[in-house]
Protein backbone atom coordinates (compact mmCIF):
# COMPACT_ATOMS: atom_id res chain seq x y z
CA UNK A 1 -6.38 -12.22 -2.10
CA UNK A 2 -4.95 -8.76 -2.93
CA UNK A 3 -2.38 -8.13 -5.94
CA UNK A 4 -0.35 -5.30 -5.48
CA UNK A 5 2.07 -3.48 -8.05
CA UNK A 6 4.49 -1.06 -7.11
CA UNK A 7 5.76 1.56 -9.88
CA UNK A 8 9.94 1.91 -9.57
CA UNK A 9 11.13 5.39 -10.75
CA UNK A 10 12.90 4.05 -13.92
CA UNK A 11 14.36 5.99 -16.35
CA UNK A 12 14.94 3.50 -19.28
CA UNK A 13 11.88 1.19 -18.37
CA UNK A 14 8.86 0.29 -16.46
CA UNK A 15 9.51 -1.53 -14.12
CA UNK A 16 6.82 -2.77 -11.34
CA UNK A 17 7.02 -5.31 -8.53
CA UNK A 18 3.83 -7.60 -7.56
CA UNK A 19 3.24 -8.38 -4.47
CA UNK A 20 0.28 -11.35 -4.09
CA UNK A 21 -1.07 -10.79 -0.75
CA UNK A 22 -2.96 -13.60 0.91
CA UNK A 23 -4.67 -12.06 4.21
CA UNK A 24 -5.85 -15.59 5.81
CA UNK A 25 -1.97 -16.72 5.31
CA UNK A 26 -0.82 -13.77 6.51
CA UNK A 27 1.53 -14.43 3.28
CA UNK A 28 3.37 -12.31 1.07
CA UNK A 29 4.93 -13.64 -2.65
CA UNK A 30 6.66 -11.13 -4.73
CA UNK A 31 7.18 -10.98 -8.95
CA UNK A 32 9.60 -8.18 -10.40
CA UNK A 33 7.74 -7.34 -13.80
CA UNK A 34 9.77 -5.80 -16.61
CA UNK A 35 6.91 -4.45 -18.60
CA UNK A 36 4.65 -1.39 -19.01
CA UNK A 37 1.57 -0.43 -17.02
CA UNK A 38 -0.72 -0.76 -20.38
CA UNK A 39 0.35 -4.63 -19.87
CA UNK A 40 -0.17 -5.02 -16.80
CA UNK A 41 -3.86 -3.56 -16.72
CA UNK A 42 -4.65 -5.79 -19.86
CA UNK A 43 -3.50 -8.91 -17.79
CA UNK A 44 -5.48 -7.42 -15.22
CA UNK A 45 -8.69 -6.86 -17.56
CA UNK A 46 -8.20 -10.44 -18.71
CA UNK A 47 -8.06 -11.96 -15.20
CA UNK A 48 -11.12 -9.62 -14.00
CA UNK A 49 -13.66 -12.00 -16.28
CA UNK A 50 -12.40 -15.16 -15.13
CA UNK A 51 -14.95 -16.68 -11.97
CA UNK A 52 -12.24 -17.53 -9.67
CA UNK A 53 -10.90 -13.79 -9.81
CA UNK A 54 -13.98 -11.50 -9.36
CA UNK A 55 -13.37 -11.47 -5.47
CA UNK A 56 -9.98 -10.34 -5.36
CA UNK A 57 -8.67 -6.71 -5.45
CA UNK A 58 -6.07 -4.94 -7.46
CA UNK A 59 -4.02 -1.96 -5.77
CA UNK A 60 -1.55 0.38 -8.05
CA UNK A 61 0.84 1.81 -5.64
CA UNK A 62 1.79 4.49 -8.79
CA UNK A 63 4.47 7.41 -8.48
CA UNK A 64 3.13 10.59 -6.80
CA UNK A 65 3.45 12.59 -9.75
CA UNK A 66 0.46 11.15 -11.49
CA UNK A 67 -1.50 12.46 -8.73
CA UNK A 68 -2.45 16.58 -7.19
CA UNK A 69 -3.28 17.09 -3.48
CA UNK A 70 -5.13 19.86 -2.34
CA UNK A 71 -6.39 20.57 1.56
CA UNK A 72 -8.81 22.89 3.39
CA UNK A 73 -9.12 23.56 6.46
CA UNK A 74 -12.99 23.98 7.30
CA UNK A 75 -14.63 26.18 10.06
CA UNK A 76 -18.58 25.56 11.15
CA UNK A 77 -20.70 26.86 13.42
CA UNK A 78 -23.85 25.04 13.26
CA UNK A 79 -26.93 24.56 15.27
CA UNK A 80 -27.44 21.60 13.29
CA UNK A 81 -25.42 18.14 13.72
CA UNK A 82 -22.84 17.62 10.95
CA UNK A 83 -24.04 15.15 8.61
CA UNK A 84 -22.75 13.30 5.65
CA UNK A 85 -25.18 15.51 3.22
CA UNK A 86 -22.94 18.64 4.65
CA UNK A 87 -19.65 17.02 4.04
CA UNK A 88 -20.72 16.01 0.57
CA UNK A 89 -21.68 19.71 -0.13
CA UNK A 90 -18.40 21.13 1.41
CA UNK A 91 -16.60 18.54 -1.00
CA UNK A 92 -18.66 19.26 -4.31
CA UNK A 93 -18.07 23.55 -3.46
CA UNK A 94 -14.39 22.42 -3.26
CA UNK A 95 -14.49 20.82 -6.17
CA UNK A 96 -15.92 23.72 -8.02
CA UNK A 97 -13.07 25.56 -6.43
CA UNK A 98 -10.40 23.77 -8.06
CA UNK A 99 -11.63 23.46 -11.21
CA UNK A 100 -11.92 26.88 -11.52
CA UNK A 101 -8.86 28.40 -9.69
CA UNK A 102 -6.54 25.64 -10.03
CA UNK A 103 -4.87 24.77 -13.56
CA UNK A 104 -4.86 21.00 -13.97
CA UNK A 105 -6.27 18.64 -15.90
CA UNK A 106 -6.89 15.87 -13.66
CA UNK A 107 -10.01 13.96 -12.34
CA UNK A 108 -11.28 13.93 -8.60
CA UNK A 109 -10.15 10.66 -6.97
CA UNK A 110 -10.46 10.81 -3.26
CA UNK A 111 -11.27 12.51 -0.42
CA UNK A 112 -10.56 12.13 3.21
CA UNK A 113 -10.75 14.14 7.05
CA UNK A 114 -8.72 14.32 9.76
CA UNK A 115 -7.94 16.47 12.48
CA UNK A 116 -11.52 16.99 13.35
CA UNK A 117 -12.38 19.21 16.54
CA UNK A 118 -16.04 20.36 18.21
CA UNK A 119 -15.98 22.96 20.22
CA UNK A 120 -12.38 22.84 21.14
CA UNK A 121 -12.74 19.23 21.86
CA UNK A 122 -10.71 17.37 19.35
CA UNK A 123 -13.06 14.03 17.67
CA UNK A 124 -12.58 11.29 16.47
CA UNK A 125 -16.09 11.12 15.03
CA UNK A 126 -17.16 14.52 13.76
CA UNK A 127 -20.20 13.54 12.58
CA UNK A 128 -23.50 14.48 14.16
CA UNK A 129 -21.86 17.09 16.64
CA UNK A 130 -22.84 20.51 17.02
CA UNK A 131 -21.85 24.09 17.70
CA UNK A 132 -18.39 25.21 16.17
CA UNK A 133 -16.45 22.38 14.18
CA UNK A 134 -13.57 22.69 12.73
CA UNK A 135 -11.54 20.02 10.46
CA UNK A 136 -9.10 19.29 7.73
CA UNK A 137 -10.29 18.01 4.44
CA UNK A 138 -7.76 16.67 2.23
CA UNK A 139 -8.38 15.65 -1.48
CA UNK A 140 -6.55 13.78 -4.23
CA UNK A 141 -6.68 14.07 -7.73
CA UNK A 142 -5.84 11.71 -10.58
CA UNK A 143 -3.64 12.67 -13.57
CA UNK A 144 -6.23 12.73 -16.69
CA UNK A 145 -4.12 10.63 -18.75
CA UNK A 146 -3.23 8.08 -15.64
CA UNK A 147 -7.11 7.51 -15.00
CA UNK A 148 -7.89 7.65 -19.09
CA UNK A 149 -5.20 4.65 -19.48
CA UNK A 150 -7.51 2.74 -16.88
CA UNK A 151 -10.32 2.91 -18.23
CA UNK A 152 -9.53 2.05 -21.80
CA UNK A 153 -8.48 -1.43 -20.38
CA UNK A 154 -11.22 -1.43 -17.50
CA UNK A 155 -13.77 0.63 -18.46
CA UNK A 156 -15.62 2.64 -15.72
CA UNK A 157 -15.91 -0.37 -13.95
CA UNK A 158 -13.07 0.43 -11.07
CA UNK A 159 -14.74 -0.89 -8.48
CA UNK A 160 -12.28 -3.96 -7.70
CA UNK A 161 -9.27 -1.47 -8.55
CA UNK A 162 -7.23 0.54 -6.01
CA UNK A 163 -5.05 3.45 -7.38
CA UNK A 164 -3.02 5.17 -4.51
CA UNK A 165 -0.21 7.50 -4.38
CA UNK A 166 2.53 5.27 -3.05
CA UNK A 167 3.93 7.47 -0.47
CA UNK A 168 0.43 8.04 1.28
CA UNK A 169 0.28 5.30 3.85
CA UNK A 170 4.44 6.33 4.73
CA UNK A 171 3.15 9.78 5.11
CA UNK A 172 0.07 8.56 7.14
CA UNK A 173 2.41 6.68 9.39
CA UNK A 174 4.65 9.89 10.41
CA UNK A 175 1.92 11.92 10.80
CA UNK A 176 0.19 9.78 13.56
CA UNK A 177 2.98 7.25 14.74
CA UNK A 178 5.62 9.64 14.58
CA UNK A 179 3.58 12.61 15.47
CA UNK A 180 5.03 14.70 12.56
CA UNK A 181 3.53 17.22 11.00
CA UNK A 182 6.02 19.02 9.24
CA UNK A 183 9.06 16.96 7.17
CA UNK A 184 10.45 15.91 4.20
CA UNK A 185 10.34 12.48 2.23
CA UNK A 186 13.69 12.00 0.84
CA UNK A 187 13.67 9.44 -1.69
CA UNK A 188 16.98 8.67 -3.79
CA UNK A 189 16.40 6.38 -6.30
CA UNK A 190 18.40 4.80 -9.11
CA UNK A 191 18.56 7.86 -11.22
CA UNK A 192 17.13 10.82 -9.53
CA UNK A 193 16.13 12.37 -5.77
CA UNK A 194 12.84 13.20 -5.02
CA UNK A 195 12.03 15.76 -2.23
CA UNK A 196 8.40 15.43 -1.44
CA UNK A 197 7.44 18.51 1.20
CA UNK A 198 4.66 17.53 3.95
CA UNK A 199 3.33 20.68 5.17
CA UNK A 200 0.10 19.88 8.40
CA UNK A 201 0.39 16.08 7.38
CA UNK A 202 0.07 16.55 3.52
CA UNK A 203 1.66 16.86 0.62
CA UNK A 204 2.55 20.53 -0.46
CA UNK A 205 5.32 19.98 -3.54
CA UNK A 206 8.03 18.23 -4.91
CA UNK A 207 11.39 18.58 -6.85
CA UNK A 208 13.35 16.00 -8.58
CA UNK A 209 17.10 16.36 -8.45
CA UNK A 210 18.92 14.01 -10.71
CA UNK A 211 21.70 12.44 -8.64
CA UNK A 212 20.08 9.29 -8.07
CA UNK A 213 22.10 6.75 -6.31
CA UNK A 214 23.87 4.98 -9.47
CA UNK A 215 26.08 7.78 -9.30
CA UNK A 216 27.89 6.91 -6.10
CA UNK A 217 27.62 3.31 -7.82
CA UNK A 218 29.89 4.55 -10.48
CA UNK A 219 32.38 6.09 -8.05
CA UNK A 220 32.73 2.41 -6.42
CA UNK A 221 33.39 0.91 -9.58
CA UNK A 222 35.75 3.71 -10.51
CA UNK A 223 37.91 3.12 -7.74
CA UNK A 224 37.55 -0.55 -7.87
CA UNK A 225 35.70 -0.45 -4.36
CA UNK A 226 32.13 -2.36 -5.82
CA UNK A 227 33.29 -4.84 -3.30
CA UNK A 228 32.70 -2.98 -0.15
CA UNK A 229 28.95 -1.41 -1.02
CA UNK A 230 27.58 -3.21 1.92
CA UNK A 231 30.47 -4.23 3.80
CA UNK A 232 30.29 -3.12 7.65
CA UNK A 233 31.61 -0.64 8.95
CA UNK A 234 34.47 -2.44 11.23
CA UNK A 235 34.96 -4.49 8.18
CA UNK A 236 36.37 -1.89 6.55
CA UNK A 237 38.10 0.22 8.58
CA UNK A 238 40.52 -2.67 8.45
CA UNK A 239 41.26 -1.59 5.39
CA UNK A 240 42.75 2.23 5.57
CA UNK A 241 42.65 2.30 1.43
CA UNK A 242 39.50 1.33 0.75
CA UNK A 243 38.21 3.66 3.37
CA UNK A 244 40.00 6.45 2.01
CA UNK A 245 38.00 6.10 -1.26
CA UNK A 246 34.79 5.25 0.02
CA UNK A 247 34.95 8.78 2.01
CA UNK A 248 35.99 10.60 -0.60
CA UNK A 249 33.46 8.87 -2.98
CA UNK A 250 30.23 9.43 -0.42
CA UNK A 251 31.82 13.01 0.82
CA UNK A 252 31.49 14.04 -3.07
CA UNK A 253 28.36 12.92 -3.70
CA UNK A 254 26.64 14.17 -0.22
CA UNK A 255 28.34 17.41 -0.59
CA UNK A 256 26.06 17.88 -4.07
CA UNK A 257 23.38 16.73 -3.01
CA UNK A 258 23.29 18.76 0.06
CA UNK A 259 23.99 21.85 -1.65
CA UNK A 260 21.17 20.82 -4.09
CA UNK A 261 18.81 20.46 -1.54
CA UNK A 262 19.72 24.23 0.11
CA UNK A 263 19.02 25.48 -3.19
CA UNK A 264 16.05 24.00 -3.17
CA UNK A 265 14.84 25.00 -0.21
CA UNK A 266 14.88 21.90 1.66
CA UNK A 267 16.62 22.74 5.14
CA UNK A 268 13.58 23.82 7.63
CA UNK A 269 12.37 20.36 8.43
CA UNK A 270 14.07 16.99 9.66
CA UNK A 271 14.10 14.49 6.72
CA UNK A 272 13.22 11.00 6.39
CA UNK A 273 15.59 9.18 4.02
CA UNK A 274 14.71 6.49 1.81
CA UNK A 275 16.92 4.76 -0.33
CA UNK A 276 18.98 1.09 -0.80
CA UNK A 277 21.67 3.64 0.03
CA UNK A 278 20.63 3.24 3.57
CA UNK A 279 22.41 -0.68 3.05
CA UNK A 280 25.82 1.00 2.88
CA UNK A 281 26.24 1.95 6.89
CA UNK A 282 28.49 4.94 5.83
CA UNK A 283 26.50 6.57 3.98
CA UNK A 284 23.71 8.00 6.19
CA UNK A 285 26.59 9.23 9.10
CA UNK A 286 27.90 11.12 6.18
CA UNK A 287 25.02 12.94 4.70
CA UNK A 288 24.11 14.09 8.03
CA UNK A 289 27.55 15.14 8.64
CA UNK A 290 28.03 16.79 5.35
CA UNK A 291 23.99 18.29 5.16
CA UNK A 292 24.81 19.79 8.22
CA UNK A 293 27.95 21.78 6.80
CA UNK A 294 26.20 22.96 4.12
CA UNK A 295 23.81 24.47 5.89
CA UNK A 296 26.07 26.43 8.03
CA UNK A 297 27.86 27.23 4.95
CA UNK A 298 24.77 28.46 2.75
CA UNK A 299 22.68 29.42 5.21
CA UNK A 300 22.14 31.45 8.18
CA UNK A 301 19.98 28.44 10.01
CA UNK A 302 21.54 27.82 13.55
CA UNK A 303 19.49 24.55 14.24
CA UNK A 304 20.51 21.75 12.17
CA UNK A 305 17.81 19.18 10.83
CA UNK A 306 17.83 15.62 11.00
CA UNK A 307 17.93 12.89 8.19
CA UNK A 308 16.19 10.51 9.44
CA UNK A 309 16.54 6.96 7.88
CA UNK A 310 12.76 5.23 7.46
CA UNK A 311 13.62 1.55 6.39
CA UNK A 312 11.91 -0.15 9.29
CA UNK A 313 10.01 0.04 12.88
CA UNK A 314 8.86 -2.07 15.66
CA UNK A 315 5.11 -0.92 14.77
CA UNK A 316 5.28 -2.38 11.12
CA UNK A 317 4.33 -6.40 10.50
CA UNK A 318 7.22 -7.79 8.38
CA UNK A 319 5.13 -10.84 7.40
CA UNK A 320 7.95 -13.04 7.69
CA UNK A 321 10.30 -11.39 5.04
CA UNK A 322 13.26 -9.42 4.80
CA UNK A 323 12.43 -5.71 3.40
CA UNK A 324 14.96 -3.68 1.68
CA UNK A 325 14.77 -0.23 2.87
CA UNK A 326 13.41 0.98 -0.06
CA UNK A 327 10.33 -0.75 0.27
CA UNK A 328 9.04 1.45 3.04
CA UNK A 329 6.32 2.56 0.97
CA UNK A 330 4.67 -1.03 0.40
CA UNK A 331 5.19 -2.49 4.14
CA UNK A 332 3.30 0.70 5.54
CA UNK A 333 0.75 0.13 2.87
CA UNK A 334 0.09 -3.68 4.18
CA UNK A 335 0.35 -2.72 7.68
CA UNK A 336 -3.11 -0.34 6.93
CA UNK A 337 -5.03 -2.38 8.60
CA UNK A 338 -3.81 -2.00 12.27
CA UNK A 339 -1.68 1.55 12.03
CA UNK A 340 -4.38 3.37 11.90
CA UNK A 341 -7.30 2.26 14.11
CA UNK A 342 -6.72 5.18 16.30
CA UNK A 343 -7.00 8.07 13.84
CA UNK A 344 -9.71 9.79 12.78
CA UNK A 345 -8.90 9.73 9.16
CA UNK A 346 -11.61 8.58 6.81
CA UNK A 347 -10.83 8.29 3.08
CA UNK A 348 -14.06 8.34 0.63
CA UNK A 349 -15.16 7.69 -2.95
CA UNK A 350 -16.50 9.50 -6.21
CA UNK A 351 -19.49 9.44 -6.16
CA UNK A 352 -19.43 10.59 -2.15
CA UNK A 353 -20.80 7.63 -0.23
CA UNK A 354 -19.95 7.27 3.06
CA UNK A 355 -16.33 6.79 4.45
CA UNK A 356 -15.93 3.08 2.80
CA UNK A 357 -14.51 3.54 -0.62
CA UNK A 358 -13.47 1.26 -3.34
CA UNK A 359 -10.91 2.80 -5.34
CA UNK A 360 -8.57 4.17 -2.87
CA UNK A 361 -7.17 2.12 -0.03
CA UNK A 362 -9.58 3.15 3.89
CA UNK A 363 -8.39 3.94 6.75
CA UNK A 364 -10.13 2.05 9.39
CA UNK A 365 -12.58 4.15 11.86
């Protein structure tokens, strides 16, 4: 059995959802929690020292801002075959790297490799090959006082406890299902946007824009439209008023946020868009129509991107429920297990042992 909390981006409160996974049921039940993390890893702590419990796994899926990301890209040419005792070494000299040259004060978490190629061949298995190598190492860092809060309720014991950023295995699932290497994660939450940049399959920044999604909320209420938030679209164009409003309410707020975004940056790569916004079937034909204005107005970009909504796909296992699309981030999660059988991405602990880790979800070989 796996327990699995999801962090919301709340501004007021924490709030985190539990999902109890039971493999051997194939079964998913789900708990909204209305409490703080500190609680939850005490309930945790608690449940750890009962008998019946010390088989079963933990997994934070926490906000990505508790977490830094750093990637190399690493050349070879070796008469000897790569071993693990190399890759350990190449990971400890990065390590020394960042602690001197970058400015954070955050704890080494994980480590994993992918795009792996020998002698212009590309690998799935780099190890023990020969000659000139060449792969991508990617590491993640933990947030001092993220990790610090774990361990006063856990100790250094972690070994049962998974802390991942939550977007990884959405990321993971662009990269190699999609065949993306280049996009942006578009989240709009409650209160605030986040724009998370994916530069060669990995993370390279991301901005917060606060016009979350209660704002077009507001609007509805405002012009007495609440009633219509997930009406379809046939539905209402029966009604030529309501229309009216719910284009001018959805043309405002796109027509921010896609100047926002410009000024951001944020117009070089197709966008994947997720968001319980994505339940109101105007919305999404109007940001793109509205994101593509802008950047004909503010820019000098002749090809328009893409915003791309990510709420579901024939590749994902739904276990039997009904996801809302803003639970993209926990379905790819669950569906680990058979996305990625095919890749040659290999995620590893601290201490370096092998490609199996403990505290940070694997990719299968």
């Amino acid at each position: 059995m796996e327990d699995i909390y999801y962090q919301h981006n709340c501004q007021q409160e924490s709030i985190f959802t539990k999902y109890i996974y039971h493999p051997e049921k194939n079964n998913i039940q789900k708990i909204t929690l209305h409490t703080s993390l500190k609680n939850i890893l005490a309930s945790v702590a608690e449940n750890m020292r009962k008998e019946d419990n010390k088989k079963n796994t933990t997994t934070f899926l926490l906000q990505d801002t508790n977490f830094s990301f750093f990637q190399f890209d690493i050349y070879l040419d070796t008469d000897e075959p790569f071993s693990q005792q190399k890759l350990d070494e190449i990971i400890q000299e990065k390590k020394k790297y960042i602690k001197i040259n970058k400015n954070i004060s955050a704890q080494f978490r994980s480590s994993y490799i992918d795009n792996s190629y020998s002698n212009g061949e590309k690998k799935a298995e780099i190890f023990w090959e020969q000659g000139k190598i060449l792969f991508r190492l990617y590491m993640i860092y933990i947030d001092d006082i993220c990790i610090n809060t774990f361990r006063a309720f856990l100790g250094n014991n972690l070994s049962k406890i998974m802390i991942i950023p939550q977007s990884l295995y959405s990321i993971l699932f662009i990269k190699h299902k999609l065949q993306r290497e280049c996009f942006i994660m578009l989240y709009i939450d409650n209160y605030t946007v986040r724009c998370i940049t994916i530069e060669q399959g990995f993370y390279k920044n991301e901005d917060t824009i606060n016009l979350g999604s209660s704002m077009v909320k507001k609007m509805y209420d405002e012009h007495n439209i609440s009633q219509f938030w997930n009406t379809p679209i046939m539905t209402i164009k029966n009604n030529p008023l309501a229309q009216e409003l719910i284009e001018q309410s959805l043309t405002f707020y796109t027509q921010m946020l896609s100047k926002r975004l410009i000024e951001k940056g944020i117009v070089q790569s197709d966008i994947f868009l997720i968001s319980s916004l994505l339940k109101n079937q105007y919305f999404i034909e109007n940001f793109n129509t509205q994101y593509k204005k802008a950047i004909k107005t503010y820019t000098k970009i002749v090809r328009s991107n893409y915003i791309i909504p990510f709420q579901h796909s024939s590749l994902l296992e739904t276990f039997g429920r009904t996801w809302s699309p803003e639970k993209i981030d926990i379905l790819t999660y669950l569906n680990k297990d058979t996305l990625f059988y095919t890749t040659d991405n290999h995620f590893s602990e601290t201490p370096h042992k092998g490609f199996t880790t403990k505290n940070i979800a694997p990719l299968p070989k």
